[in-house]
Protein backbone atom coordinates (compact mmCIF):
# COMPACT_ATOMS: atom_id res chain seq x y z
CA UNK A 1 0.00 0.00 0.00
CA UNK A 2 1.65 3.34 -1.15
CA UNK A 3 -0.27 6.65 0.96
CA UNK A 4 -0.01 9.52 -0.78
CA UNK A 5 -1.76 12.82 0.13
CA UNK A 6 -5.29 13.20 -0.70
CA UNK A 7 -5.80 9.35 0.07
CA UNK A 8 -7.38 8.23 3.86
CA UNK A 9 -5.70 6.52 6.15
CA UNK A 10 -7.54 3.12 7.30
CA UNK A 11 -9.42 3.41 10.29
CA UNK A 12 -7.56 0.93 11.99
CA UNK A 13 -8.15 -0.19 16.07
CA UNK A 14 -5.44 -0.83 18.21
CA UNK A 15 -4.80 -1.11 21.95
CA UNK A 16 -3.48 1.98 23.77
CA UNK A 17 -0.98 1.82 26.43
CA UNK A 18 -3.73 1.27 29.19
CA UNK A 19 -4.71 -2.15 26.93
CA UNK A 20 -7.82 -0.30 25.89
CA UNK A 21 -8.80 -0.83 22.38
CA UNK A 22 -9.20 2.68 20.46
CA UNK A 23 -10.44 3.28 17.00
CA UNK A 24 -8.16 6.00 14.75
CA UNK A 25 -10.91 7.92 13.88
CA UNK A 26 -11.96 8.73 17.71
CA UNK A 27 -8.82 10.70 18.09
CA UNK A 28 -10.42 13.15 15.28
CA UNK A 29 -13.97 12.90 16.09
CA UNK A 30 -15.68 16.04 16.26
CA UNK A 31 -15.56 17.35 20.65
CA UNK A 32 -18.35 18.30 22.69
CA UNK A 33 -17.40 21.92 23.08
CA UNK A 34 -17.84 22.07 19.07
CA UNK A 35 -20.88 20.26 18.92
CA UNK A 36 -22.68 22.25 21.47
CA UNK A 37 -21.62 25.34 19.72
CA UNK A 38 -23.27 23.36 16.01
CA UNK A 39 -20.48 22.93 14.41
CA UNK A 40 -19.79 19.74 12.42
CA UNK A 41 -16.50 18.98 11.57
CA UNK A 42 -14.20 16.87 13.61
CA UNK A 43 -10.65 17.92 14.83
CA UNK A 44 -7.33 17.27 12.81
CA UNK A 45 -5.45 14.54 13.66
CA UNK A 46 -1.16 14.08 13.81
CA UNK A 47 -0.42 10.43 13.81
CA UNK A 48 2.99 9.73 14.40
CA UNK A 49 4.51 5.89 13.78
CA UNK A 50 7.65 5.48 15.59
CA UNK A 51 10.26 2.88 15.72
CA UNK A 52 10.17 2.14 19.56
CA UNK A 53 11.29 2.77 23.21
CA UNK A 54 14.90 2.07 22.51
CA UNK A 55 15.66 4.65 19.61
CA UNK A 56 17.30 7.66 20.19
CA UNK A 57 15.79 9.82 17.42
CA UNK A 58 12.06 8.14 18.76
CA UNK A 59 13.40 9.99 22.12
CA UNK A 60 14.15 12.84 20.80
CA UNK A 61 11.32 13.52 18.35
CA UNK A 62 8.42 12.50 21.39
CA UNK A 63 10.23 14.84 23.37
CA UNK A 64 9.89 17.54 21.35
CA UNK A 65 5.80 16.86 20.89
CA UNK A 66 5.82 16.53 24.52
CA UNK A 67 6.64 20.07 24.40
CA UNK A 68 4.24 20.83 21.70
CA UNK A 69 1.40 18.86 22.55
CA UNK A 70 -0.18 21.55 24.88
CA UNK A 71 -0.48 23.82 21.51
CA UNK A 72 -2.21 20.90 19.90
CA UNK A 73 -4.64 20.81 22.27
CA UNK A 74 -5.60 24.46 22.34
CA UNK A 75 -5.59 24.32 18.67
CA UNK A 76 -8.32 21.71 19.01
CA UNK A 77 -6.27 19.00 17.71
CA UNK A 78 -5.01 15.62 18.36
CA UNK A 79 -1.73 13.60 18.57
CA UNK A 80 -1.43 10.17 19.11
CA UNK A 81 1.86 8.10 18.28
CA UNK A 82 2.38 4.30 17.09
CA UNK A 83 4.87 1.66 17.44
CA UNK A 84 4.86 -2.43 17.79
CA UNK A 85 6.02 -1.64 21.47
CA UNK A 86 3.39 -3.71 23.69
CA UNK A 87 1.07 -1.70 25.75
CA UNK A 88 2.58 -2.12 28.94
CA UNK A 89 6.21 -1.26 27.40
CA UNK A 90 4.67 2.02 26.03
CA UNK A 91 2.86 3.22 28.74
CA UNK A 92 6.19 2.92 31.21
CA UNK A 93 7.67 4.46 28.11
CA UNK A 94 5.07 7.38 27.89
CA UNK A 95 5.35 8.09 31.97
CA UNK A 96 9.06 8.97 31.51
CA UNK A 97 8.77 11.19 28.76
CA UNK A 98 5.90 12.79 31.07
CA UNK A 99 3.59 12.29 27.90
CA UNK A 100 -0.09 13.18 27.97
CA UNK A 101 -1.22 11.65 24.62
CA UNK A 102 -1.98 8.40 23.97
CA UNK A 103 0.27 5.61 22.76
CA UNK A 104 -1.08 2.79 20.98
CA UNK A 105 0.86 -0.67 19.86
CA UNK A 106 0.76 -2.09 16.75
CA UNK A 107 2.04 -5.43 18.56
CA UNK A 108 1.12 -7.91 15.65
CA UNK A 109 2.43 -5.50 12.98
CA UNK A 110 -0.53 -5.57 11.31
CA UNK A 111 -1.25 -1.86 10.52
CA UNK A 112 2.47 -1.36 9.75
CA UNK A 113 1.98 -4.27 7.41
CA UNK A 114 -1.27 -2.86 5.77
CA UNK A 115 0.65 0.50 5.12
CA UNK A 116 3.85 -1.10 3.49
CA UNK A 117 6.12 0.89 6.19
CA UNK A 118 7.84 -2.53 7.90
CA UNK A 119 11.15 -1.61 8.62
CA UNK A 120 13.36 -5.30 8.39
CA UNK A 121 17.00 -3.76 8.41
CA UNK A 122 17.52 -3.65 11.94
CA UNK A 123 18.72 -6.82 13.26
CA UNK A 124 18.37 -6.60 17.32
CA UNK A 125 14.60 -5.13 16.53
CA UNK A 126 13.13 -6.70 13.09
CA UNK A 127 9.86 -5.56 11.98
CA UNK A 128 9.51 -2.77 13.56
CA UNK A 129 7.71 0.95 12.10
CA UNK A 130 9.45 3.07 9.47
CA UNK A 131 9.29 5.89 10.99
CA UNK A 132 5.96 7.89 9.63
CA UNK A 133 4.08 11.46 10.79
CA UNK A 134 1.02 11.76 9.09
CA UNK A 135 -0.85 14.74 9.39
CA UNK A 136 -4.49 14.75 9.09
CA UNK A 137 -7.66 16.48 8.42
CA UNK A 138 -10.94 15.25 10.53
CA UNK A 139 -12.02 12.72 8.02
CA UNK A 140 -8.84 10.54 8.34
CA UNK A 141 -8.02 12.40 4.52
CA UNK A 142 -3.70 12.99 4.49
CA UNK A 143 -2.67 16.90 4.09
CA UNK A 144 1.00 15.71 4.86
CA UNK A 145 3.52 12.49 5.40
CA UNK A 146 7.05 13.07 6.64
CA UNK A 147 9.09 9.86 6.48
CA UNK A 148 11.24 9.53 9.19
CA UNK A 149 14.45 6.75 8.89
CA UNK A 150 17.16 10.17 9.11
CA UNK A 151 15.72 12.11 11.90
CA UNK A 152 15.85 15.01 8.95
CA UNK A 153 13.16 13.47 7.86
CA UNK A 154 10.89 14.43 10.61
CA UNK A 155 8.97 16.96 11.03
CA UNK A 156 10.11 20.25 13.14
CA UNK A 157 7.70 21.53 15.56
CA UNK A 158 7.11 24.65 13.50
CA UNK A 159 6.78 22.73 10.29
CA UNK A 160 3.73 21.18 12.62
CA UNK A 161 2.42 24.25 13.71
CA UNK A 162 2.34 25.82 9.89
CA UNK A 163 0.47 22.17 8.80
CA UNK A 164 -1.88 22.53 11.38
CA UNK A 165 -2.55 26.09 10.26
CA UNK A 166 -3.49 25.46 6.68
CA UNK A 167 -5.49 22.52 8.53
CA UNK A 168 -7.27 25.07 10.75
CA UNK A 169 -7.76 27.40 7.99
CA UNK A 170 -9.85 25.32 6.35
CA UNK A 171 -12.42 25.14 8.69
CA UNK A 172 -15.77 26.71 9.02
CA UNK A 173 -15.44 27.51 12.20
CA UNK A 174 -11.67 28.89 11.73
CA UNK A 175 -12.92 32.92 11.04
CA UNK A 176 -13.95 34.57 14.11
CA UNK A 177 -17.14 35.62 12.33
CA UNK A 178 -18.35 31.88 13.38
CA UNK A 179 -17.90 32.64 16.92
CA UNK A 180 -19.67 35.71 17.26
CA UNK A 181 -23.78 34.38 16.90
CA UNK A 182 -26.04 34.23 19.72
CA UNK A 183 -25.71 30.19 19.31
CA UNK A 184 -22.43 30.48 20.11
CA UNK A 185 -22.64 33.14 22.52
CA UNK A 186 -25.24 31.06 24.28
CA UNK A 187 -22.79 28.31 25.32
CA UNK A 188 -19.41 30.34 25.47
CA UNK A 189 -20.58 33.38 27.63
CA UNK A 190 -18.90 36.33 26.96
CA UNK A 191 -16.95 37.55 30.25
CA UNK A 192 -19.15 40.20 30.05
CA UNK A 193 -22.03 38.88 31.30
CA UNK A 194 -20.26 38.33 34.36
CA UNK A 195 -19.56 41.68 34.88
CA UNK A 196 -22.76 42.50 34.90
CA UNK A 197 -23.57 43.65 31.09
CA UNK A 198 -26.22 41.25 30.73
CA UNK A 199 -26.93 42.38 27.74
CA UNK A 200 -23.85 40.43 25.94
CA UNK A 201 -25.68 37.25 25.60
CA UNK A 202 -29.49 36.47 26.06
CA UNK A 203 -29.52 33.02 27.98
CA UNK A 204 -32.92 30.68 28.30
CA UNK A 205 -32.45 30.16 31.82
CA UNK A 206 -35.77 27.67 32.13
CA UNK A 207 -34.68 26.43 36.13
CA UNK A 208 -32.20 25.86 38.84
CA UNK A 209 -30.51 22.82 39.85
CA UNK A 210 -27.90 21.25 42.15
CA UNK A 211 -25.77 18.27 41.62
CA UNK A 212 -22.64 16.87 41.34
CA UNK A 213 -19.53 17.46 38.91
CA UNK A 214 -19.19 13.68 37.07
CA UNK A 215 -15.95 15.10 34.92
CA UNK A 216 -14.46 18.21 34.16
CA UNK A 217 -11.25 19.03 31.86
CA UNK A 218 -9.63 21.34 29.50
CA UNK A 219 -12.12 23.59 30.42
CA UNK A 220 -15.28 21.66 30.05
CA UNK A 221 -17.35 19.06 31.38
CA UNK A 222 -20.64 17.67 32.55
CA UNK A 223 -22.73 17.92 36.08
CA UNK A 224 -25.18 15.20 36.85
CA UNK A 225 -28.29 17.23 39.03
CA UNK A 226 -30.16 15.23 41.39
CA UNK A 227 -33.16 14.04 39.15
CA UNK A 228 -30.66 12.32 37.17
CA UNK A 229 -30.08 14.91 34.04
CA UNK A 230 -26.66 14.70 32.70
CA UNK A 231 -25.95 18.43 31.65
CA UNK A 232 -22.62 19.88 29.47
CA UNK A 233 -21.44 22.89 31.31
CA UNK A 234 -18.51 24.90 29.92
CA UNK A 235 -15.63 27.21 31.97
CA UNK A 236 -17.41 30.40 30.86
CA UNK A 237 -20.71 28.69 32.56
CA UNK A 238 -18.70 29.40 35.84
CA UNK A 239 -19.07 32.97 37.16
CA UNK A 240 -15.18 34.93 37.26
CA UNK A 241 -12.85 35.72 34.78
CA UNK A 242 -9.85 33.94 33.44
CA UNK A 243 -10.09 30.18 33.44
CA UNK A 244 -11.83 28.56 35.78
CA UNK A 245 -12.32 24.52 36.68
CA UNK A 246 -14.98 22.65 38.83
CA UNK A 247 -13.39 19.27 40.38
CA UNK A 248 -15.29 15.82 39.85
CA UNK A 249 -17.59 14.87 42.92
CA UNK A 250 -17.57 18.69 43.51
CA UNK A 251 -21.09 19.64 44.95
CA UNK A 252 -22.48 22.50 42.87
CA UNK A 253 -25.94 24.79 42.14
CA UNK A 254 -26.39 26.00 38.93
CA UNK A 255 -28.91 27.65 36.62
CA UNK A 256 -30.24 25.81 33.48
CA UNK A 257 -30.22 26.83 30.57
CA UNK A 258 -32.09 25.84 27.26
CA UNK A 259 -29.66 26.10 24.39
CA UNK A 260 -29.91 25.25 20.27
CA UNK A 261 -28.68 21.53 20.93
CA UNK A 262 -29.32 20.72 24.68
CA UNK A 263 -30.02 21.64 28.01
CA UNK A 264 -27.02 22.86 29.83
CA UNK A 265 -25.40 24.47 32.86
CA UNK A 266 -24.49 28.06 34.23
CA UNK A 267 -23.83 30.21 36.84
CA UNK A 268 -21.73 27.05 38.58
CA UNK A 269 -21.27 27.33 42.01
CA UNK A 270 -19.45 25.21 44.76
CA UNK A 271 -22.53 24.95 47.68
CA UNK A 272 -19.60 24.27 49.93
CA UNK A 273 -18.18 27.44 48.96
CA UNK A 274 -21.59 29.13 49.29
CA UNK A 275 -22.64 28.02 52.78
CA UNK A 276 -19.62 28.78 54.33
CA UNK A 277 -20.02 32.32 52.69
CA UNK A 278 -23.20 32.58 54.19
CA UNK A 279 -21.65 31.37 57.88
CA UNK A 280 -19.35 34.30 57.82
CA UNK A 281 -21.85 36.58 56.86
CA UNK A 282 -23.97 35.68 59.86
CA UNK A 283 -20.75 35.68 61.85
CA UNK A 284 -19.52 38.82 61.13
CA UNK A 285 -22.96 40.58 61.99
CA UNK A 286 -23.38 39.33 65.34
């Protein structure tokens, strides 16, 4: 099989480095944040095959996405990386690079086999990856491949950064037009409305709630109330400014809010935090 851009990568499953089995095309899928906000297209992907734990250039080209991969992820991209390294060899090798991606093995060298990129020269590790980066949009289509045996051959971290910018540019919701609609507004609330110009965004608040936080990360997450609704909340739900984070099992009161797609949550607060407000009001005016 020769890949060439324009073509798709396969939409293979493998196990990650928890032994989980994970399908290619979930690493692109479109996020929740987007699809709250209606917007359809999934996230582009960098897939990186590498040869495995005990090559230098491997270490030195992880290391650098390491570094890069917090960019990725407020680009709204993803990165996962590929070798025939068993699962529980790549996830001791992934804890000390400090890696946050995932790492999945191609332990039966099937995909590598699929894609025609089985390296056989080395004689202490046969069969292992050519080394590959593929760069991807959301559909699995190839914008890019950088073959790896030289470490010349791989990509930079600013050649990533200008790949994922044509990727990005692309997009629909890429212009900043896209973001500035009262569906979108709706969801992601303006700072503004939290300092009191209500006016910035017109929110459906149809209730109140309280519940618990189930999961919250990179700035998003959901809150399961106490009749059993599951509902998305986003940072900019939570009163402040800046970024802000709820913890999971954190006990909170909210407002709800009827959006475009669903019902979600706003005006998050910790009732821990709020009682003990309350306590030193009382306090203080005795």
């Amino acid at each position: 099989m020769t890949l060439q851009p324009g073509q798709r990568l396969p939409d293979f499953t493998l196990p990650d480095h928890t032994g989980k089995s994970v399908r290619l095309s979930n690493f692109s899928a479109i996020g929740e944040f987007q699809r709250r906000l209606g917007f359809t297209e999934g996230r582009p992907l960098i897939v990186v095959f590498y040869r495995g734990y005990f090559c230098p250039r491997d270490h030195r080209q992880l290391s650098q996405l390491v570094s890069f991969y917090p960019e990725i992820q407020l680009n709204y991209a993803s990165l996962v990386v590929i070798s025939v390294d068993a699962p529980r060899v790549a996830a001791a090798y992934r804890a000390g690079l400090g890696a946050e991606f995932s790492f999945l093995s191609d332990a039966d060298r099937a995909v590598i086999e699929q894609l025609g990129i089985v390296d056989n020269t080395d004689g202490e590790y046969p069969n292992i990856a050519i080394p590959h980066t593929f760069c991807l949009r959301s559909d699995l289509t190839i914008f890019k491949i950088y073959t790896g045996w030289w470490l010349a051959g791989r990509p930079s971290v600013e050649e990533l950064r200008q790949d994922l910018r044509v990727l990005m540019q692309e997009r629909a919701d890429y212009p900043h037009a896209a973001w500035d609609t009262p569906r979108v507004k709706s969801v992601r609330i303006p700072a503004a409305y939290w300092a009191g110009q209500k006016d910035a965004v017109k929110l459906n608040v149809v209730g109140k709630g309280k519940g618990q936080v189930l999961r919250f990360s990179a700035g998003q997450g959901l809150i399961k109330a106490h009749d059993g609704e599951e509902l998305y909340v986003h940072f900019t739900g939570i009163p402040g400014r800046g970024d802000r984070s709820l913890s999971p099992g954190q006990a909170v009161e909210f407002d709800i809010v009827e959006g475009l797609q669903s019902r979600y949550a706003t005006r998050v607060r910790h009732i821990l935090h709020i009682r003990h407000a309350r306590h030193g009001r009382r306090a203080g005016s005795v």
